[in-house]
PDB file of N, CA and C in Angstrom:
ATOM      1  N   UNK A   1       0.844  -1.188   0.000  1.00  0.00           N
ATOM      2  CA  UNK A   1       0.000   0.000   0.000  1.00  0.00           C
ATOM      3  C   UNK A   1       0.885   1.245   0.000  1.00  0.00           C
ATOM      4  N   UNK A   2       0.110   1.984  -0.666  1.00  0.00           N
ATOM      5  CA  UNK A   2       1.167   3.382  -0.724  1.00  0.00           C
ATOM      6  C   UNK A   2       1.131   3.968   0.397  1.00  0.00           C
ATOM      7  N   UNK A   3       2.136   4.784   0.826  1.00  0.00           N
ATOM      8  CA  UNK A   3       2.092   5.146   2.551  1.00  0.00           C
ATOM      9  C   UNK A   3       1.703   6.516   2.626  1.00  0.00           C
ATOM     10  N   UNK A   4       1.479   7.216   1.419  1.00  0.00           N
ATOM     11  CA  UNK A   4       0.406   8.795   1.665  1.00  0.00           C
ATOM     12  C   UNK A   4      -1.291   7.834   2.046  1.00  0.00           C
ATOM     13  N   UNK A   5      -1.607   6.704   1.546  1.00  0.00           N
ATOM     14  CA  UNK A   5      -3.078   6.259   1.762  1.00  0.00           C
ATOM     15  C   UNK A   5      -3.047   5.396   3.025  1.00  0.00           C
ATOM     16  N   UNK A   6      -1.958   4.872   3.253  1.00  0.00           N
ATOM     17  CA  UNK A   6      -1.583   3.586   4.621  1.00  0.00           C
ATOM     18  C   UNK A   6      -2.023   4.595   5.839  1.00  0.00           C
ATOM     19  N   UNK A   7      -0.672   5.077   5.746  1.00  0.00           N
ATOM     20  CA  UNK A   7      -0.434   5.885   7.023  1.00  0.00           C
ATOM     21  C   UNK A   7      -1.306   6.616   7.649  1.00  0.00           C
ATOM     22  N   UNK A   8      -1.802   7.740   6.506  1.00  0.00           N
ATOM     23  CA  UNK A   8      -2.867   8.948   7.368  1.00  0.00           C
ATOM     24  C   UNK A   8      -4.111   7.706   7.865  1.00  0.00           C
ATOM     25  N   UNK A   9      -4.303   6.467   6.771  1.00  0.00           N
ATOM     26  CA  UNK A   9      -5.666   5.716   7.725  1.00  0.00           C
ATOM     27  C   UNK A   9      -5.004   5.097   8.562  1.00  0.00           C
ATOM     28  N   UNK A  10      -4.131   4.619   9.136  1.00  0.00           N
ATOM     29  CA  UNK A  10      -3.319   4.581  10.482  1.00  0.00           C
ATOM     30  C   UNK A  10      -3.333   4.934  11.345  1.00  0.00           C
ATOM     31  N   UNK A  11      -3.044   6.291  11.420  1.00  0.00           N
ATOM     32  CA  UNK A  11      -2.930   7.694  12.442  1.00  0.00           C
ATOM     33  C   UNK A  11      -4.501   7.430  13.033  1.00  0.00           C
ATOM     34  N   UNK A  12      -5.473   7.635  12.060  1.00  0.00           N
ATOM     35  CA  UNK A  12      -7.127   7.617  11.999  1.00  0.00           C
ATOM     36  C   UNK A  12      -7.573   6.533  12.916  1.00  0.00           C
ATOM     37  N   UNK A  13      -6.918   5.273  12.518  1.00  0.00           N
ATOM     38  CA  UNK A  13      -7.447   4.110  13.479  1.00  0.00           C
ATOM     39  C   UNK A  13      -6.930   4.571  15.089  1.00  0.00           C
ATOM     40  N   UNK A  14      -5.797   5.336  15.094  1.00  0.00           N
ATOM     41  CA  UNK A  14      -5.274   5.224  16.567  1.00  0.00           C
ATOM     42  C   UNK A  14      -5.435   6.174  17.035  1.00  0.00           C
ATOM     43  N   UNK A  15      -5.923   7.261  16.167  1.00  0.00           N
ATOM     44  CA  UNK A  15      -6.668   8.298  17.092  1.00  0.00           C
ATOM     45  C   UNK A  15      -8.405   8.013  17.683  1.00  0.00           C
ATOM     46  N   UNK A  16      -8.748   7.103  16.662  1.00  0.00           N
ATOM     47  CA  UNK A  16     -10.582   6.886  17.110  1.00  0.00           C
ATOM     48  C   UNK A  16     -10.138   6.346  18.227  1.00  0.00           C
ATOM     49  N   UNK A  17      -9.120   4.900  18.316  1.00  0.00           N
ATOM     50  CA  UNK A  17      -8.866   4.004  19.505  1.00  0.00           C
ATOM     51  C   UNK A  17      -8.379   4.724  20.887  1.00  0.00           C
ATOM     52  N   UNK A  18      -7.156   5.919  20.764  1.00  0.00           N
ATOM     53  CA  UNK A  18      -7.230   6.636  22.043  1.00  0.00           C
ATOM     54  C   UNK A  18      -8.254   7.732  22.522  1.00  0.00           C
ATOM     55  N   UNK A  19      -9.125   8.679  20.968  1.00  0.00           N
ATOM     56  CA  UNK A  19     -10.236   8.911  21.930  1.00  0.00           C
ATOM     57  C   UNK A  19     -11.686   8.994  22.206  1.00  0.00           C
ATOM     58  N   UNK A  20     -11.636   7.741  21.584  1.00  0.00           N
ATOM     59  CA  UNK A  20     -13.154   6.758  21.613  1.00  0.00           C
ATOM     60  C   UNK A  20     -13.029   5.819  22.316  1.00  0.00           C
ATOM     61  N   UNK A  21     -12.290   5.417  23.307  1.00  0.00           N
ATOM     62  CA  UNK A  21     -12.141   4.364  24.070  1.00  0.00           C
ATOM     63  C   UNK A  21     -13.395   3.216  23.901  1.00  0.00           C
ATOM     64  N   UNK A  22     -14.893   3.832  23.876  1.00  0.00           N
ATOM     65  CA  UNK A  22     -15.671   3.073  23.667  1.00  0.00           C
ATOM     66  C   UNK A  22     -15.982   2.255  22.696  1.00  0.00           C
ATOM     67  N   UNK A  23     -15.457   2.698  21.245  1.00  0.00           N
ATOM     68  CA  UNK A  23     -15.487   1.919  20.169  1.00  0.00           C
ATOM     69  C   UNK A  23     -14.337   0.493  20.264  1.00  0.00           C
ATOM     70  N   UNK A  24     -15.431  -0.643  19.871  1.00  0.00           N
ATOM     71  CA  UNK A  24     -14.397  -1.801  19.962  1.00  0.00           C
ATOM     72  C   UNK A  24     -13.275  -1.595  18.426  1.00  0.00           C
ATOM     73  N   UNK A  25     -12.354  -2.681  18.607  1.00  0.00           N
ATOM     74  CA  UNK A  25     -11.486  -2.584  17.315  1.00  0.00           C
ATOM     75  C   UNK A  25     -12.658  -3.005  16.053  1.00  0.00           C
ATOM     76  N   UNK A  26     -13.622  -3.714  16.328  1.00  0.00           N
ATOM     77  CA  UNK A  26     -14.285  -4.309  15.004  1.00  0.00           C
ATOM     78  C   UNK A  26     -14.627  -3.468  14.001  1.00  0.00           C
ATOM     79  N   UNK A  27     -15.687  -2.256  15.124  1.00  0.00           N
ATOM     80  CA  UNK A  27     -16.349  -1.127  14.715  1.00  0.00           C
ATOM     81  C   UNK A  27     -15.401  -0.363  14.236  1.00  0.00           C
ATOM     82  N   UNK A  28     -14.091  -0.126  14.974  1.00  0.00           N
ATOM     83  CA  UNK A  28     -13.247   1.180  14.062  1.00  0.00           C
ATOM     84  C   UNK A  28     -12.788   0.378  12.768  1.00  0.00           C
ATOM     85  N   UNK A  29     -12.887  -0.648  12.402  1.00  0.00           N
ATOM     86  CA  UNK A  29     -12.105  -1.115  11.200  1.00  0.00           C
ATOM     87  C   UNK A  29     -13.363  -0.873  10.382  1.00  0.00           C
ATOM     88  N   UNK A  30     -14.477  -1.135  10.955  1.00  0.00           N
ATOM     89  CA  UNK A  30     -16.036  -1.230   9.745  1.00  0.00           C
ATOM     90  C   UNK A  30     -15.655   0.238   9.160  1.00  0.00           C
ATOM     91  N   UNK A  31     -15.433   1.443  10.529  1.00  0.00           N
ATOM     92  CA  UNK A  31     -15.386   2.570   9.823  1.00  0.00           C
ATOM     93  C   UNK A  31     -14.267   3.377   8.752  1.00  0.00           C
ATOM     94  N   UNK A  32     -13.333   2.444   9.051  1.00  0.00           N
ATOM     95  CA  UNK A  32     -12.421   2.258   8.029  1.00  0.00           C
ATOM     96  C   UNK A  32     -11.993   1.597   6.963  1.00  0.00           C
ATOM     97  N   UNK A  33     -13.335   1.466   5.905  1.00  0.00           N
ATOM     98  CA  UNK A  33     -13.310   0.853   5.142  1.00  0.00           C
ATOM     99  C   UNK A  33     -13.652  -0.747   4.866  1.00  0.00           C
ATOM    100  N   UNK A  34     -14.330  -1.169   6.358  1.00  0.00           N
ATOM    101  CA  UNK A  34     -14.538  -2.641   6.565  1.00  0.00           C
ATOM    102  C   UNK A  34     -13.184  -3.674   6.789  1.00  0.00           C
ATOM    103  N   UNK A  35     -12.050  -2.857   7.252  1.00  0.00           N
ATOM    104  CA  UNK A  35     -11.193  -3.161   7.829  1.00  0.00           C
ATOM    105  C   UNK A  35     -11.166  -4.733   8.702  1.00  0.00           C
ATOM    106  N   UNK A  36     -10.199  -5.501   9.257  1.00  0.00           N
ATOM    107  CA  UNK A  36     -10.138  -6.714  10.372  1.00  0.00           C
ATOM    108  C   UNK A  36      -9.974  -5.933  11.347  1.00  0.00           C
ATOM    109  N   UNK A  37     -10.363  -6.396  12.673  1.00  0.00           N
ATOM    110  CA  UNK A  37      -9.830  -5.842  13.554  1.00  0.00           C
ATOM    111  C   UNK A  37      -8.323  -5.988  14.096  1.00  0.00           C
ATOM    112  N   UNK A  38      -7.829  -6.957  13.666  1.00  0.00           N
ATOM    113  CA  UNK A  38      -6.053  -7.451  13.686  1.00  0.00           C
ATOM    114  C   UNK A  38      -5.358  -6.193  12.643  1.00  0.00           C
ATOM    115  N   UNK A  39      -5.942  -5.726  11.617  1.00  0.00           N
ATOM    116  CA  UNK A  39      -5.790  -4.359  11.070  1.00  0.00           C
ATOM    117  C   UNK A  39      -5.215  -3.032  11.724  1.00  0.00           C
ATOM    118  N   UNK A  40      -6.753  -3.121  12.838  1.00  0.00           N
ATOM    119  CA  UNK A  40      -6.506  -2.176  13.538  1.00  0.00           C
ATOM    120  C   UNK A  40      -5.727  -2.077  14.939  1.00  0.00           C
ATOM    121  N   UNK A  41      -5.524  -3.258  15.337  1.00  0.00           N
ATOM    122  CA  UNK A  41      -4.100  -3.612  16.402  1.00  0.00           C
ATOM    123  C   UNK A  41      -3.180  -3.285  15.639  1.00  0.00           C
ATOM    124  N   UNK A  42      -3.032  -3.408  14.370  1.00  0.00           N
ATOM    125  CA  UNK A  42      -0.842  -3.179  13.759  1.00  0.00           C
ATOM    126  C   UNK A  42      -1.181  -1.961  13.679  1.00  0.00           C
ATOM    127  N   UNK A  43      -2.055  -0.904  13.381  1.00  0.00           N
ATOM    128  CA  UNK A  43      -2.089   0.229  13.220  1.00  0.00           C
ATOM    129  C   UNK A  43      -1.821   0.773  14.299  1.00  0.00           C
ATOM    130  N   UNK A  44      -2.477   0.109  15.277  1.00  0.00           N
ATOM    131  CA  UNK A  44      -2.334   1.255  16.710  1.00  0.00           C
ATOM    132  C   UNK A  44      -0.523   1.394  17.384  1.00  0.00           C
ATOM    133  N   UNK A  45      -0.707  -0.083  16.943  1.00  0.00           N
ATOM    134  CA  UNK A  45       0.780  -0.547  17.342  1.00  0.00           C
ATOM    135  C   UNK A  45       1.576  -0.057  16.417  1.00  0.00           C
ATOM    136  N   UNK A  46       1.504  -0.106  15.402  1.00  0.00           N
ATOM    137  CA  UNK A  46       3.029   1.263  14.602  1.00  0.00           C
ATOM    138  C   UNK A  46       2.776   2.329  14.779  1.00  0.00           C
ATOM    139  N   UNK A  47       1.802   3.249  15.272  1.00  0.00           N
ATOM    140  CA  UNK A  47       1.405   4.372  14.950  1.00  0.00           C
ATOM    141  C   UNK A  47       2.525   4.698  16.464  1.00  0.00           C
ATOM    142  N   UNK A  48       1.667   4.077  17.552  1.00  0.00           N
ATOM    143  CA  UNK A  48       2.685   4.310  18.814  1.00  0.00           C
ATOM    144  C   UNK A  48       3.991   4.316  18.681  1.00  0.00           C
ATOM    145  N   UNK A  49       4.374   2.935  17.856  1.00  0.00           N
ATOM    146  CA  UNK A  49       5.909   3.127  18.079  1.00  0.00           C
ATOM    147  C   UNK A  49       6.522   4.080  17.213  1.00  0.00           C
ATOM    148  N   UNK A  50       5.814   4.696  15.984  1.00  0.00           N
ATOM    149  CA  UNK A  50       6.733   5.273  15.711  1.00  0.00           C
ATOM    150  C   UNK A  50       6.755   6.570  15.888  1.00  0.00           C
ATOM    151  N   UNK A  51       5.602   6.935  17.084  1.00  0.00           N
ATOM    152  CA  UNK A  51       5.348   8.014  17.985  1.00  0.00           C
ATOM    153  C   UNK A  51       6.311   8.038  19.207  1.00  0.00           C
ATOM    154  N   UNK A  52       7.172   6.818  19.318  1.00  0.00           N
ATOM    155  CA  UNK A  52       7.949   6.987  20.274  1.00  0.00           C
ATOM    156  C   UNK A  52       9.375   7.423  19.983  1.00  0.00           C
ATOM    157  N   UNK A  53       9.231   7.294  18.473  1.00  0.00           N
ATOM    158  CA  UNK A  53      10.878   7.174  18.152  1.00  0.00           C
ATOM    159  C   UNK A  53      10.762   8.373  16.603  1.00  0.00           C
ATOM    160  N   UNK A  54       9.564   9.506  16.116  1.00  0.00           N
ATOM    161  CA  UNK A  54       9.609  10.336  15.314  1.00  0.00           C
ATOM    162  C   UNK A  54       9.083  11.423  16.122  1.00  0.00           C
ATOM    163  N   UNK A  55       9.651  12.421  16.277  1.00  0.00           N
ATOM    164  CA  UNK A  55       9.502  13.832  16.688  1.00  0.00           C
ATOM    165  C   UNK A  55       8.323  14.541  15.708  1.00  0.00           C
ATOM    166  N   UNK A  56       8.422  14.084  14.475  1.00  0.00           N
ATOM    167  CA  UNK A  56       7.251  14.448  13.297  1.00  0.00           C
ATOM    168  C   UNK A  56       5.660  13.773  13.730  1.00  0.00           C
ATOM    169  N   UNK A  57       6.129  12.391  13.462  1.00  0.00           N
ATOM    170  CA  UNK A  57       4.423  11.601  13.762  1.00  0.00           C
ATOM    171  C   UNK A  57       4.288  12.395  15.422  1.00  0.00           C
ATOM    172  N   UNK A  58       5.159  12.590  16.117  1.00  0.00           N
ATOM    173  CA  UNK A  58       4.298  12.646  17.575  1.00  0.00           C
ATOM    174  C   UNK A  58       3.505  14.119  17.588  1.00  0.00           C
ATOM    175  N   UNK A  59       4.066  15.176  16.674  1.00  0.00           N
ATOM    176  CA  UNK A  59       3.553  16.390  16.634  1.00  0.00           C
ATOM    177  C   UNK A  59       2.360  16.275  15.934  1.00  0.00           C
ATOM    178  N   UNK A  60       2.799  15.363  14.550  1.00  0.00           N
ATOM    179  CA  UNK A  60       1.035  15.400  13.839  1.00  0.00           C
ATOM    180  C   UNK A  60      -0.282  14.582  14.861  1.00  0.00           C
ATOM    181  N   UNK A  61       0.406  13.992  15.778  1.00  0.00           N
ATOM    182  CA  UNK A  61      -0.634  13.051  16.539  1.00  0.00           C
ATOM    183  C   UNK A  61      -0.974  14.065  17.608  1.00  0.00           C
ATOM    184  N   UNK A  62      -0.384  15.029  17.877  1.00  0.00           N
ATOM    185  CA  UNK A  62      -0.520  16.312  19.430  1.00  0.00           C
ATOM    186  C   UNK A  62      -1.303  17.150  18.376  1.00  0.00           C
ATOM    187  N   UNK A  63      -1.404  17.745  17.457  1.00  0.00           N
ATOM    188  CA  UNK A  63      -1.742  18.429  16.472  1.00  0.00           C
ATOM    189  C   UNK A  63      -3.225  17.875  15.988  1.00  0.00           C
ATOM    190  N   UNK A  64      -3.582  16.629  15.362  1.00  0.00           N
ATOM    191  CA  UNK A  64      -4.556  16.643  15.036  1.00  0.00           C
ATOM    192  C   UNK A  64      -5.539  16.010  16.583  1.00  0.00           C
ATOM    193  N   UNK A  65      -5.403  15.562  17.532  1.00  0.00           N
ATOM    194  CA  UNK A  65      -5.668  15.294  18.561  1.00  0.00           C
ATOM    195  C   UNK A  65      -6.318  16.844  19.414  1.00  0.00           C
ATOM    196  N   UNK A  66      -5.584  17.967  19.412  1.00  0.00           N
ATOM    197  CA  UNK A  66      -5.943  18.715  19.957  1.00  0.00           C
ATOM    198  C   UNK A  66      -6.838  19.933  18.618  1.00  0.00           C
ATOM    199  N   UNK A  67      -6.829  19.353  17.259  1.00  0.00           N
ATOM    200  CA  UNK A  67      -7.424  20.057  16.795  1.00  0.00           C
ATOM    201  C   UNK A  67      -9.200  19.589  16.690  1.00  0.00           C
ATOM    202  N   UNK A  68      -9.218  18.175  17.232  1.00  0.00           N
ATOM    203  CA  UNK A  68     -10.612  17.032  17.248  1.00  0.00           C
ATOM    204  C   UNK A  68     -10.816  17.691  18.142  1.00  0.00           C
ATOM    205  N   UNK A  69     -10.249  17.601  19.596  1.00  0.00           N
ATOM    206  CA  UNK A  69     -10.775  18.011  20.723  1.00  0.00           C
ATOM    207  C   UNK A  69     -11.600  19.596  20.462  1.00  0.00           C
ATOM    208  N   UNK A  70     -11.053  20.318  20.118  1.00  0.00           N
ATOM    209  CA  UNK A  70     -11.389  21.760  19.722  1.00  0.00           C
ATOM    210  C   UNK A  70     -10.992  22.586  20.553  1.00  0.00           C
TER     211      UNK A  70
END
């Protein structure tokens, strides 16, 4: 998959998952295109790590996070 279309639906899965807590993984994958939910575990899980180790992804994740919130 190309990573301008991967990634930003990536970011998407792991932002519904940290702040929708209530949505299960099934439902965020339906809303992503009818996604697996094992989909949306590697997503959450690269998105973090490479929020732990890119100064870039962690700003776009503080950035669009506080721009949802309002």
């Amino acid at each position: 998959r190309q990573r301008q279309i991967a990634f930003p639906r990536q970011l998407g899965m792991y932002l519904c998952k940290e702040l929708v807590p209530s949505l299960s993984l099934s439902e965020i994958g339906e809303v992503f295109g009818g996604k697996d939910h094992t989909t949306v575990i590697y997503a959450c899980q690269k998105v973090a790590k490479e929020a732990r180790t890119d100064g870039v992804t962690r700003q776009t994740l503080a950035y669009l996070e506080k721009a949802i919130r309002g």
